[in-house]
PDB file of N, CA and C in Angstrom:
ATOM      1  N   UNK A   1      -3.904  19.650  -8.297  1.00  0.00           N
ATOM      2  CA  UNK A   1      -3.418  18.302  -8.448  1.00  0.00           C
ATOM      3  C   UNK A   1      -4.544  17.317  -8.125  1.00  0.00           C
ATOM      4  N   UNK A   2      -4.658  16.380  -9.137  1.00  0.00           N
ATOM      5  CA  UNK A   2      -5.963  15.500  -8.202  1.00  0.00           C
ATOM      6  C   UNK A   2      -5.469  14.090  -7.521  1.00  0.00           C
ATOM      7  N   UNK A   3      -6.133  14.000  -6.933  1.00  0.00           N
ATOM      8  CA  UNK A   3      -6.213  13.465  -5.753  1.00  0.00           C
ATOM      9  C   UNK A   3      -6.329  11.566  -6.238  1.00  0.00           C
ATOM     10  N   UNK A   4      -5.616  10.592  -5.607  1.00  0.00           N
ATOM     11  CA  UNK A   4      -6.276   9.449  -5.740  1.00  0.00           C
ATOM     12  C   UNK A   4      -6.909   8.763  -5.042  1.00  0.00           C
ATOM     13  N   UNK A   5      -7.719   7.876  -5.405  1.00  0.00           N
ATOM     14  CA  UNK A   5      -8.868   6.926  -4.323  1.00  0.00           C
ATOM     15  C   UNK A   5      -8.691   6.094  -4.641  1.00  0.00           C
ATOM     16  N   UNK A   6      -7.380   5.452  -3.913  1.00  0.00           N
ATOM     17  CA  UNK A   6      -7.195   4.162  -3.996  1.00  0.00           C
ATOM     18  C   UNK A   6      -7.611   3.739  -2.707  1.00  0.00           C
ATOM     19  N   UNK A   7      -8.371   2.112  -2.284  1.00  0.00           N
ATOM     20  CA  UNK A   7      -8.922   1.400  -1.255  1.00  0.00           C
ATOM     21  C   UNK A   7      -7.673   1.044  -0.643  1.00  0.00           C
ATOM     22  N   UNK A   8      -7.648   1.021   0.411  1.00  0.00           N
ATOM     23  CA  UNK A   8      -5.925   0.095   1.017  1.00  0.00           C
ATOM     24  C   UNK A   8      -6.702  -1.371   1.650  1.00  0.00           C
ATOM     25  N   UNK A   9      -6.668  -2.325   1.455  1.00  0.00           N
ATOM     26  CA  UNK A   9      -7.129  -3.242   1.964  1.00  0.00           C
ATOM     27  C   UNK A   9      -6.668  -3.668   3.215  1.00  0.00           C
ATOM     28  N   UNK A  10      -6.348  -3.191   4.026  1.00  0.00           N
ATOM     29  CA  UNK A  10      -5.679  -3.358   5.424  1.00  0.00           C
ATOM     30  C   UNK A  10      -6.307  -4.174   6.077  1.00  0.00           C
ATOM     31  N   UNK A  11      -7.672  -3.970   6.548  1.00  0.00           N
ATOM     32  CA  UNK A  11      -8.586  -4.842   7.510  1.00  0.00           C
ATOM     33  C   UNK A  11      -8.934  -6.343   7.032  1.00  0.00           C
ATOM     34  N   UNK A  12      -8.842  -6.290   5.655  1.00  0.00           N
ATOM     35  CA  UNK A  12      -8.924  -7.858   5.250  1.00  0.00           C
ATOM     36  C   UNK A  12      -7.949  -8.859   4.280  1.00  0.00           C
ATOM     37  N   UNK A  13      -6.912  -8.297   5.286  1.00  0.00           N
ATOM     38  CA  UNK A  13      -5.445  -9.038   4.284  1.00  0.00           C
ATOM     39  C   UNK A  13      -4.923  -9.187   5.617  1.00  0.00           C
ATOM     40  N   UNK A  14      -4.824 -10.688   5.195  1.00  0.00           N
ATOM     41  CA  UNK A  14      -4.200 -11.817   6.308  1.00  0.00           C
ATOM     42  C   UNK A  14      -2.283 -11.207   6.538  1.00  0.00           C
ATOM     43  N   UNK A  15      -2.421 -12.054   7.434  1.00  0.00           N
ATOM     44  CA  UNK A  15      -0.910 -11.495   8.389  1.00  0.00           C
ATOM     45  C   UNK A  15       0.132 -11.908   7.240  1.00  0.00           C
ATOM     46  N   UNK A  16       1.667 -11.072   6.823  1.00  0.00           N
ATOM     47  CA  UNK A  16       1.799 -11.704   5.916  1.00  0.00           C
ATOM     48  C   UNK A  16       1.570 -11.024   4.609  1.00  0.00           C
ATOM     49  N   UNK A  17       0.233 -11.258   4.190  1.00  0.00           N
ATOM     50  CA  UNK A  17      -0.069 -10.753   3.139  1.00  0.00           C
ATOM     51  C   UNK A  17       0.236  -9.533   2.638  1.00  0.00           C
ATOM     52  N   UNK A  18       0.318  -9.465   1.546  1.00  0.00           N
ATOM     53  CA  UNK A  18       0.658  -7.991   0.188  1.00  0.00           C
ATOM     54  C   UNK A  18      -0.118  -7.949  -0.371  1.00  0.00           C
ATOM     55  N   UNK A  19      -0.060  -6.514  -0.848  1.00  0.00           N
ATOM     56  CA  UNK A  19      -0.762  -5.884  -2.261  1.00  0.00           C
ATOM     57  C   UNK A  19      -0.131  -4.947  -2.622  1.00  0.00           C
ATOM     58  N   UNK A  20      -0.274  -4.273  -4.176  1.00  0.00           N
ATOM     59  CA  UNK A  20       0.481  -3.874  -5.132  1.00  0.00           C
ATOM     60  C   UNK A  20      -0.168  -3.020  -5.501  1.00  0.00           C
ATOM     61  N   UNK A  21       0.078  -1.608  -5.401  1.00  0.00           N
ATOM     62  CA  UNK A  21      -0.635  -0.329  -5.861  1.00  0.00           C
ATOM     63  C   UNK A  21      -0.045   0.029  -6.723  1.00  0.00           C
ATOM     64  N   UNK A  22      -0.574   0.126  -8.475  1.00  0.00           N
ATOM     65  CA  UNK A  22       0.417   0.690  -9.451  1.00  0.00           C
ATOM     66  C   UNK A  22      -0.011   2.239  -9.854  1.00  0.00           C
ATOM     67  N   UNK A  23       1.130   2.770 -10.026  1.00  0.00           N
ATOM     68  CA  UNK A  23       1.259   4.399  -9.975  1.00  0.00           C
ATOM     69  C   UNK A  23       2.361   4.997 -10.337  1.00  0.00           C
ATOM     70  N   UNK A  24       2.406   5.949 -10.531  1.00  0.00           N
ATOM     71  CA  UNK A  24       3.611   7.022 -11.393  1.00  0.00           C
ATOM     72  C   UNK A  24       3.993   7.704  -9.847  1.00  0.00           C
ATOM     73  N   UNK A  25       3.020   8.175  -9.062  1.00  0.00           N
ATOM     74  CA  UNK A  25       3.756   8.916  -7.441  1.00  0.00           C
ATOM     75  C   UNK A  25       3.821   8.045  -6.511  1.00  0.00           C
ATOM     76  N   UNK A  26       5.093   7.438  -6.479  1.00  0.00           N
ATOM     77  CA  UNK A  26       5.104   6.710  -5.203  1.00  0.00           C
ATOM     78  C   UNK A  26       5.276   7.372  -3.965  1.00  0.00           C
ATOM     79  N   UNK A  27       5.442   8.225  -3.740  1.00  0.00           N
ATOM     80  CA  UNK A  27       5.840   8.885  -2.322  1.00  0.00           C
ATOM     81  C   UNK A  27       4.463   8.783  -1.554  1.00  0.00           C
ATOM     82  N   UNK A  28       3.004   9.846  -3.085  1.00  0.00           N
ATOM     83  CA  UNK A  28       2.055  10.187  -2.264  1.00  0.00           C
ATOM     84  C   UNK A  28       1.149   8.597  -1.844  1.00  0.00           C
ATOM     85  N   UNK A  29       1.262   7.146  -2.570  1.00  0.00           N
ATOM     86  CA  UNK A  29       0.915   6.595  -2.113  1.00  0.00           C
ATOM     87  C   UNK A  29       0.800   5.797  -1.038  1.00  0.00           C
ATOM     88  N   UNK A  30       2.661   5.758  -1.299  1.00  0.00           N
ATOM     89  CA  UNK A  30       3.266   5.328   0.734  1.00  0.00           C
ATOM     90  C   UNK A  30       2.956   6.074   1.394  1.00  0.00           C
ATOM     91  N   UNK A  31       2.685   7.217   1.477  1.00  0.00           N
ATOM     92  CA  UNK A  31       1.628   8.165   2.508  1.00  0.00           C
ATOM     93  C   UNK A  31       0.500   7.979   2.652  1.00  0.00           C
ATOM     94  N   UNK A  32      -0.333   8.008   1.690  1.00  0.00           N
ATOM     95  CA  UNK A  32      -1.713   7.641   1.940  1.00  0.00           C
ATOM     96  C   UNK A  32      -1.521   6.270   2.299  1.00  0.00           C
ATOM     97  N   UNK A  33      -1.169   5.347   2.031  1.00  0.00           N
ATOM     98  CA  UNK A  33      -1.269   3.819   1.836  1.00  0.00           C
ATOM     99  C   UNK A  33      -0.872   3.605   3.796  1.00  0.00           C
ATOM    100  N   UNK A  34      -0.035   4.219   3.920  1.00  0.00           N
ATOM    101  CA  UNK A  34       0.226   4.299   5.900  1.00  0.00           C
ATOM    102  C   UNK A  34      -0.452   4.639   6.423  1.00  0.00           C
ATOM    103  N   UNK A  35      -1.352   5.824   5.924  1.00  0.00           N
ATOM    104  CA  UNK A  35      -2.152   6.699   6.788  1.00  0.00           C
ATOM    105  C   UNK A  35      -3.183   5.760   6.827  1.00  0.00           C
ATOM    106  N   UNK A  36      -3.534   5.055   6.158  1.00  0.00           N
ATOM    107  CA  UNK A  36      -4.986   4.198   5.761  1.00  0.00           C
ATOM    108  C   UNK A  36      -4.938   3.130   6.847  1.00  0.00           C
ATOM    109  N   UNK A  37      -3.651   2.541   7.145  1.00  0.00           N
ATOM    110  CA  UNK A  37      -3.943   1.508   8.067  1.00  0.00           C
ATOM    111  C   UNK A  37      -3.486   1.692   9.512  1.00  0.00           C
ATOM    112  N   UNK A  38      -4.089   3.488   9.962  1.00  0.00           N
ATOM    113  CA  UNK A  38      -3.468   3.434  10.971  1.00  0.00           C
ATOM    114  C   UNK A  38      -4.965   3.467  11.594  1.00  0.00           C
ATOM    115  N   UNK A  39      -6.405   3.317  11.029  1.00  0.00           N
ATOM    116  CA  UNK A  39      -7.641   2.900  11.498  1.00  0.00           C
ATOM    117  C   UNK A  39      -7.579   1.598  11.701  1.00  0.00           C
ATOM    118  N   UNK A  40      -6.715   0.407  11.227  1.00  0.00           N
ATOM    119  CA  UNK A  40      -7.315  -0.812  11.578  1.00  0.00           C
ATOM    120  C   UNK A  40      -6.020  -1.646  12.276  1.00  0.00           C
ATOM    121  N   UNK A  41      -6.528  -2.723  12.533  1.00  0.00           N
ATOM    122  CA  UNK A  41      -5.419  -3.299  13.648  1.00  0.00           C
ATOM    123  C   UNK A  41      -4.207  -3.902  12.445  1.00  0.00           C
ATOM    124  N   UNK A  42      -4.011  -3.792  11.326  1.00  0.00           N
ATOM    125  CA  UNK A  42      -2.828  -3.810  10.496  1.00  0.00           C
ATOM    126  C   UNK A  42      -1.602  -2.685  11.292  1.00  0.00           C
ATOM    127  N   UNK A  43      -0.502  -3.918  11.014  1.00  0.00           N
ATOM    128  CA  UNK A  43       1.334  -3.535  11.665  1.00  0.00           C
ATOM    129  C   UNK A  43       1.929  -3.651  10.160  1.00  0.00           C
ATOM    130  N   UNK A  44       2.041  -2.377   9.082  1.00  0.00           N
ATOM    131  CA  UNK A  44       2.597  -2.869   7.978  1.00  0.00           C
ATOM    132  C   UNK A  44       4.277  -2.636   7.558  1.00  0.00           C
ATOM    133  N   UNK A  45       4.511  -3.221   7.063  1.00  0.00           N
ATOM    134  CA  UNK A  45       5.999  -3.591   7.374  1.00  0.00           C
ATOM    135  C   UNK A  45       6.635  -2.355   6.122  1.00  0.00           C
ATOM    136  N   UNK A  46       7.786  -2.030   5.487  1.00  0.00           N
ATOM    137  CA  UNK A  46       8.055  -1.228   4.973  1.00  0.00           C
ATOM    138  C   UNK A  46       7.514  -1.096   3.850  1.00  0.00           C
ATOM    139  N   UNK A  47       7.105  -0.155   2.876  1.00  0.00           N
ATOM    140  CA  UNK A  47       6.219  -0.069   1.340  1.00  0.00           C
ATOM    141  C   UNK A  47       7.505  -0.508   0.548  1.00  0.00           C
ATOM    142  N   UNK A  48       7.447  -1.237  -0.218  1.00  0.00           N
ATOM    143  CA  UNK A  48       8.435  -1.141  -1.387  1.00  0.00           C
ATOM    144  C   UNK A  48       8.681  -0.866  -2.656  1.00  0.00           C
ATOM    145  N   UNK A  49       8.856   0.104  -3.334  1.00  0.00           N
ATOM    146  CA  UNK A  49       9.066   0.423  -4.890  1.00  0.00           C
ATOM    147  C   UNK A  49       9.552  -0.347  -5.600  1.00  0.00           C
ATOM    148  N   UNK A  50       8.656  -0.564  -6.633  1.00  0.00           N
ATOM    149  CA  UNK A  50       9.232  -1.338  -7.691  1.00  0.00           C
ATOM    150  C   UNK A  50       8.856  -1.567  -9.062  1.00  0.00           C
ATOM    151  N   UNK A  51       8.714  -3.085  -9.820  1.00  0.00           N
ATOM    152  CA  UNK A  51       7.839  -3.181 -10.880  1.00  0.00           C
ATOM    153  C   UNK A  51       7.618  -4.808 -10.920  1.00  0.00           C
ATOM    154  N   UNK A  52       5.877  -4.543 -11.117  1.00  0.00           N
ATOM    155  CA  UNK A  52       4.734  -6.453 -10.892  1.00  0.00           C
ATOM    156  C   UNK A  52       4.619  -5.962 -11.974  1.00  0.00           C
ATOM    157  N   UNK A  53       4.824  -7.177 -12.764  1.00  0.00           N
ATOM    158  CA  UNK A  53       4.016  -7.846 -14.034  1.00  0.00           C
ATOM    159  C   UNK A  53       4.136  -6.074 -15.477  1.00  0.00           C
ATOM    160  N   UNK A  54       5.181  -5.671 -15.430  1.00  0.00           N
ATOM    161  CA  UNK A  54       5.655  -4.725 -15.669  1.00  0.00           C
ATOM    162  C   UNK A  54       4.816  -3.486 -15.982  1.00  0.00           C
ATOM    163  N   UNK A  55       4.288  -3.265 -14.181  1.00  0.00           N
ATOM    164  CA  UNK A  55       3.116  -1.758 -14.565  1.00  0.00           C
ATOM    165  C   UNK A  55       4.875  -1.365 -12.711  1.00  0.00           C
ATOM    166  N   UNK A  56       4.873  -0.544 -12.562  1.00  0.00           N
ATOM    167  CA  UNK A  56       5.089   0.483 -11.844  1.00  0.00           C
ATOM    168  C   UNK A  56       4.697   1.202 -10.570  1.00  0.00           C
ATOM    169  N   UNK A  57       4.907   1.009  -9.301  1.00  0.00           N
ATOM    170  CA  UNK A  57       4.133   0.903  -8.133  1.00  0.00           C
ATOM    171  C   UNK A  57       5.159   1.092  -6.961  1.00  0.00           C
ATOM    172  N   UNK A  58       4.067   0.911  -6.023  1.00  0.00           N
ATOM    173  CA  UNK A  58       4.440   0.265  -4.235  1.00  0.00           C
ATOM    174  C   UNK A  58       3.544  -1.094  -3.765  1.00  0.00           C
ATOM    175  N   UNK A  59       4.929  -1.519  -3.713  1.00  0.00           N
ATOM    176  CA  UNK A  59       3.911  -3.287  -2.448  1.00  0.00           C
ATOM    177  C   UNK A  59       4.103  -2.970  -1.269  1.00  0.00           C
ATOM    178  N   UNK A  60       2.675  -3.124  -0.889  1.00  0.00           N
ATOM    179  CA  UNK A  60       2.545  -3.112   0.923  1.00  0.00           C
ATOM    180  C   UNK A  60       2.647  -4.782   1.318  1.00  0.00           C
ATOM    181  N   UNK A  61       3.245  -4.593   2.684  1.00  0.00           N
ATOM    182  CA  UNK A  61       2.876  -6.139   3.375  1.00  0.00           C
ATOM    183  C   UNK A  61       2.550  -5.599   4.532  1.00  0.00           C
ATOM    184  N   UNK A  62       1.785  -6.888   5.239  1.00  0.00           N
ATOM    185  CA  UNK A  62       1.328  -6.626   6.799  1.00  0.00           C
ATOM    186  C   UNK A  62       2.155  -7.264   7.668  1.00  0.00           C
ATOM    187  N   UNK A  63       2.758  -6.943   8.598  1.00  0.00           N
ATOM    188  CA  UNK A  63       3.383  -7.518   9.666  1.00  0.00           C
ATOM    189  C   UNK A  63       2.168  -8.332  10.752  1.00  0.00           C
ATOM    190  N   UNK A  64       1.581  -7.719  11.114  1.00  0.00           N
ATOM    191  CA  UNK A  64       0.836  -8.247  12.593  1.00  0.00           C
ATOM    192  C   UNK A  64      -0.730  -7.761  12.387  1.00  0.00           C
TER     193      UNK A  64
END
């Protein structure tokens, strides 16, 4: 199975702020996408499934 390299922008997305990872596996990205900001001082609030600008994904937000 290969693998994705997606960047999580955690360390430089203001409090508040989102971003939108589009993808066909959402599970493995809310996994990776958590695991990513457990190096930086990002508190991210729940991933949410859905559909931006009609591509297919997870939005992260940051709490703290």
């Amino acid at each position: 199975m290969k693998t994705l390299k997606i960047k999580y922008p955690w360390s430089r997305l203001c409090i508040n702020g989102t971003f939108f990872v589009p993808t066909l596996r959402p599970d493995e990205v809310i996994r990776e996408g958590l695991q990513a900001s457990i190096g930086t001082q990002a508190v991210p609030a729940k991933p949410m499934v859905g559909v931006q600008d009609g591509k297919f994904g997870v939005l992260f937000r940051r709490l703290k």
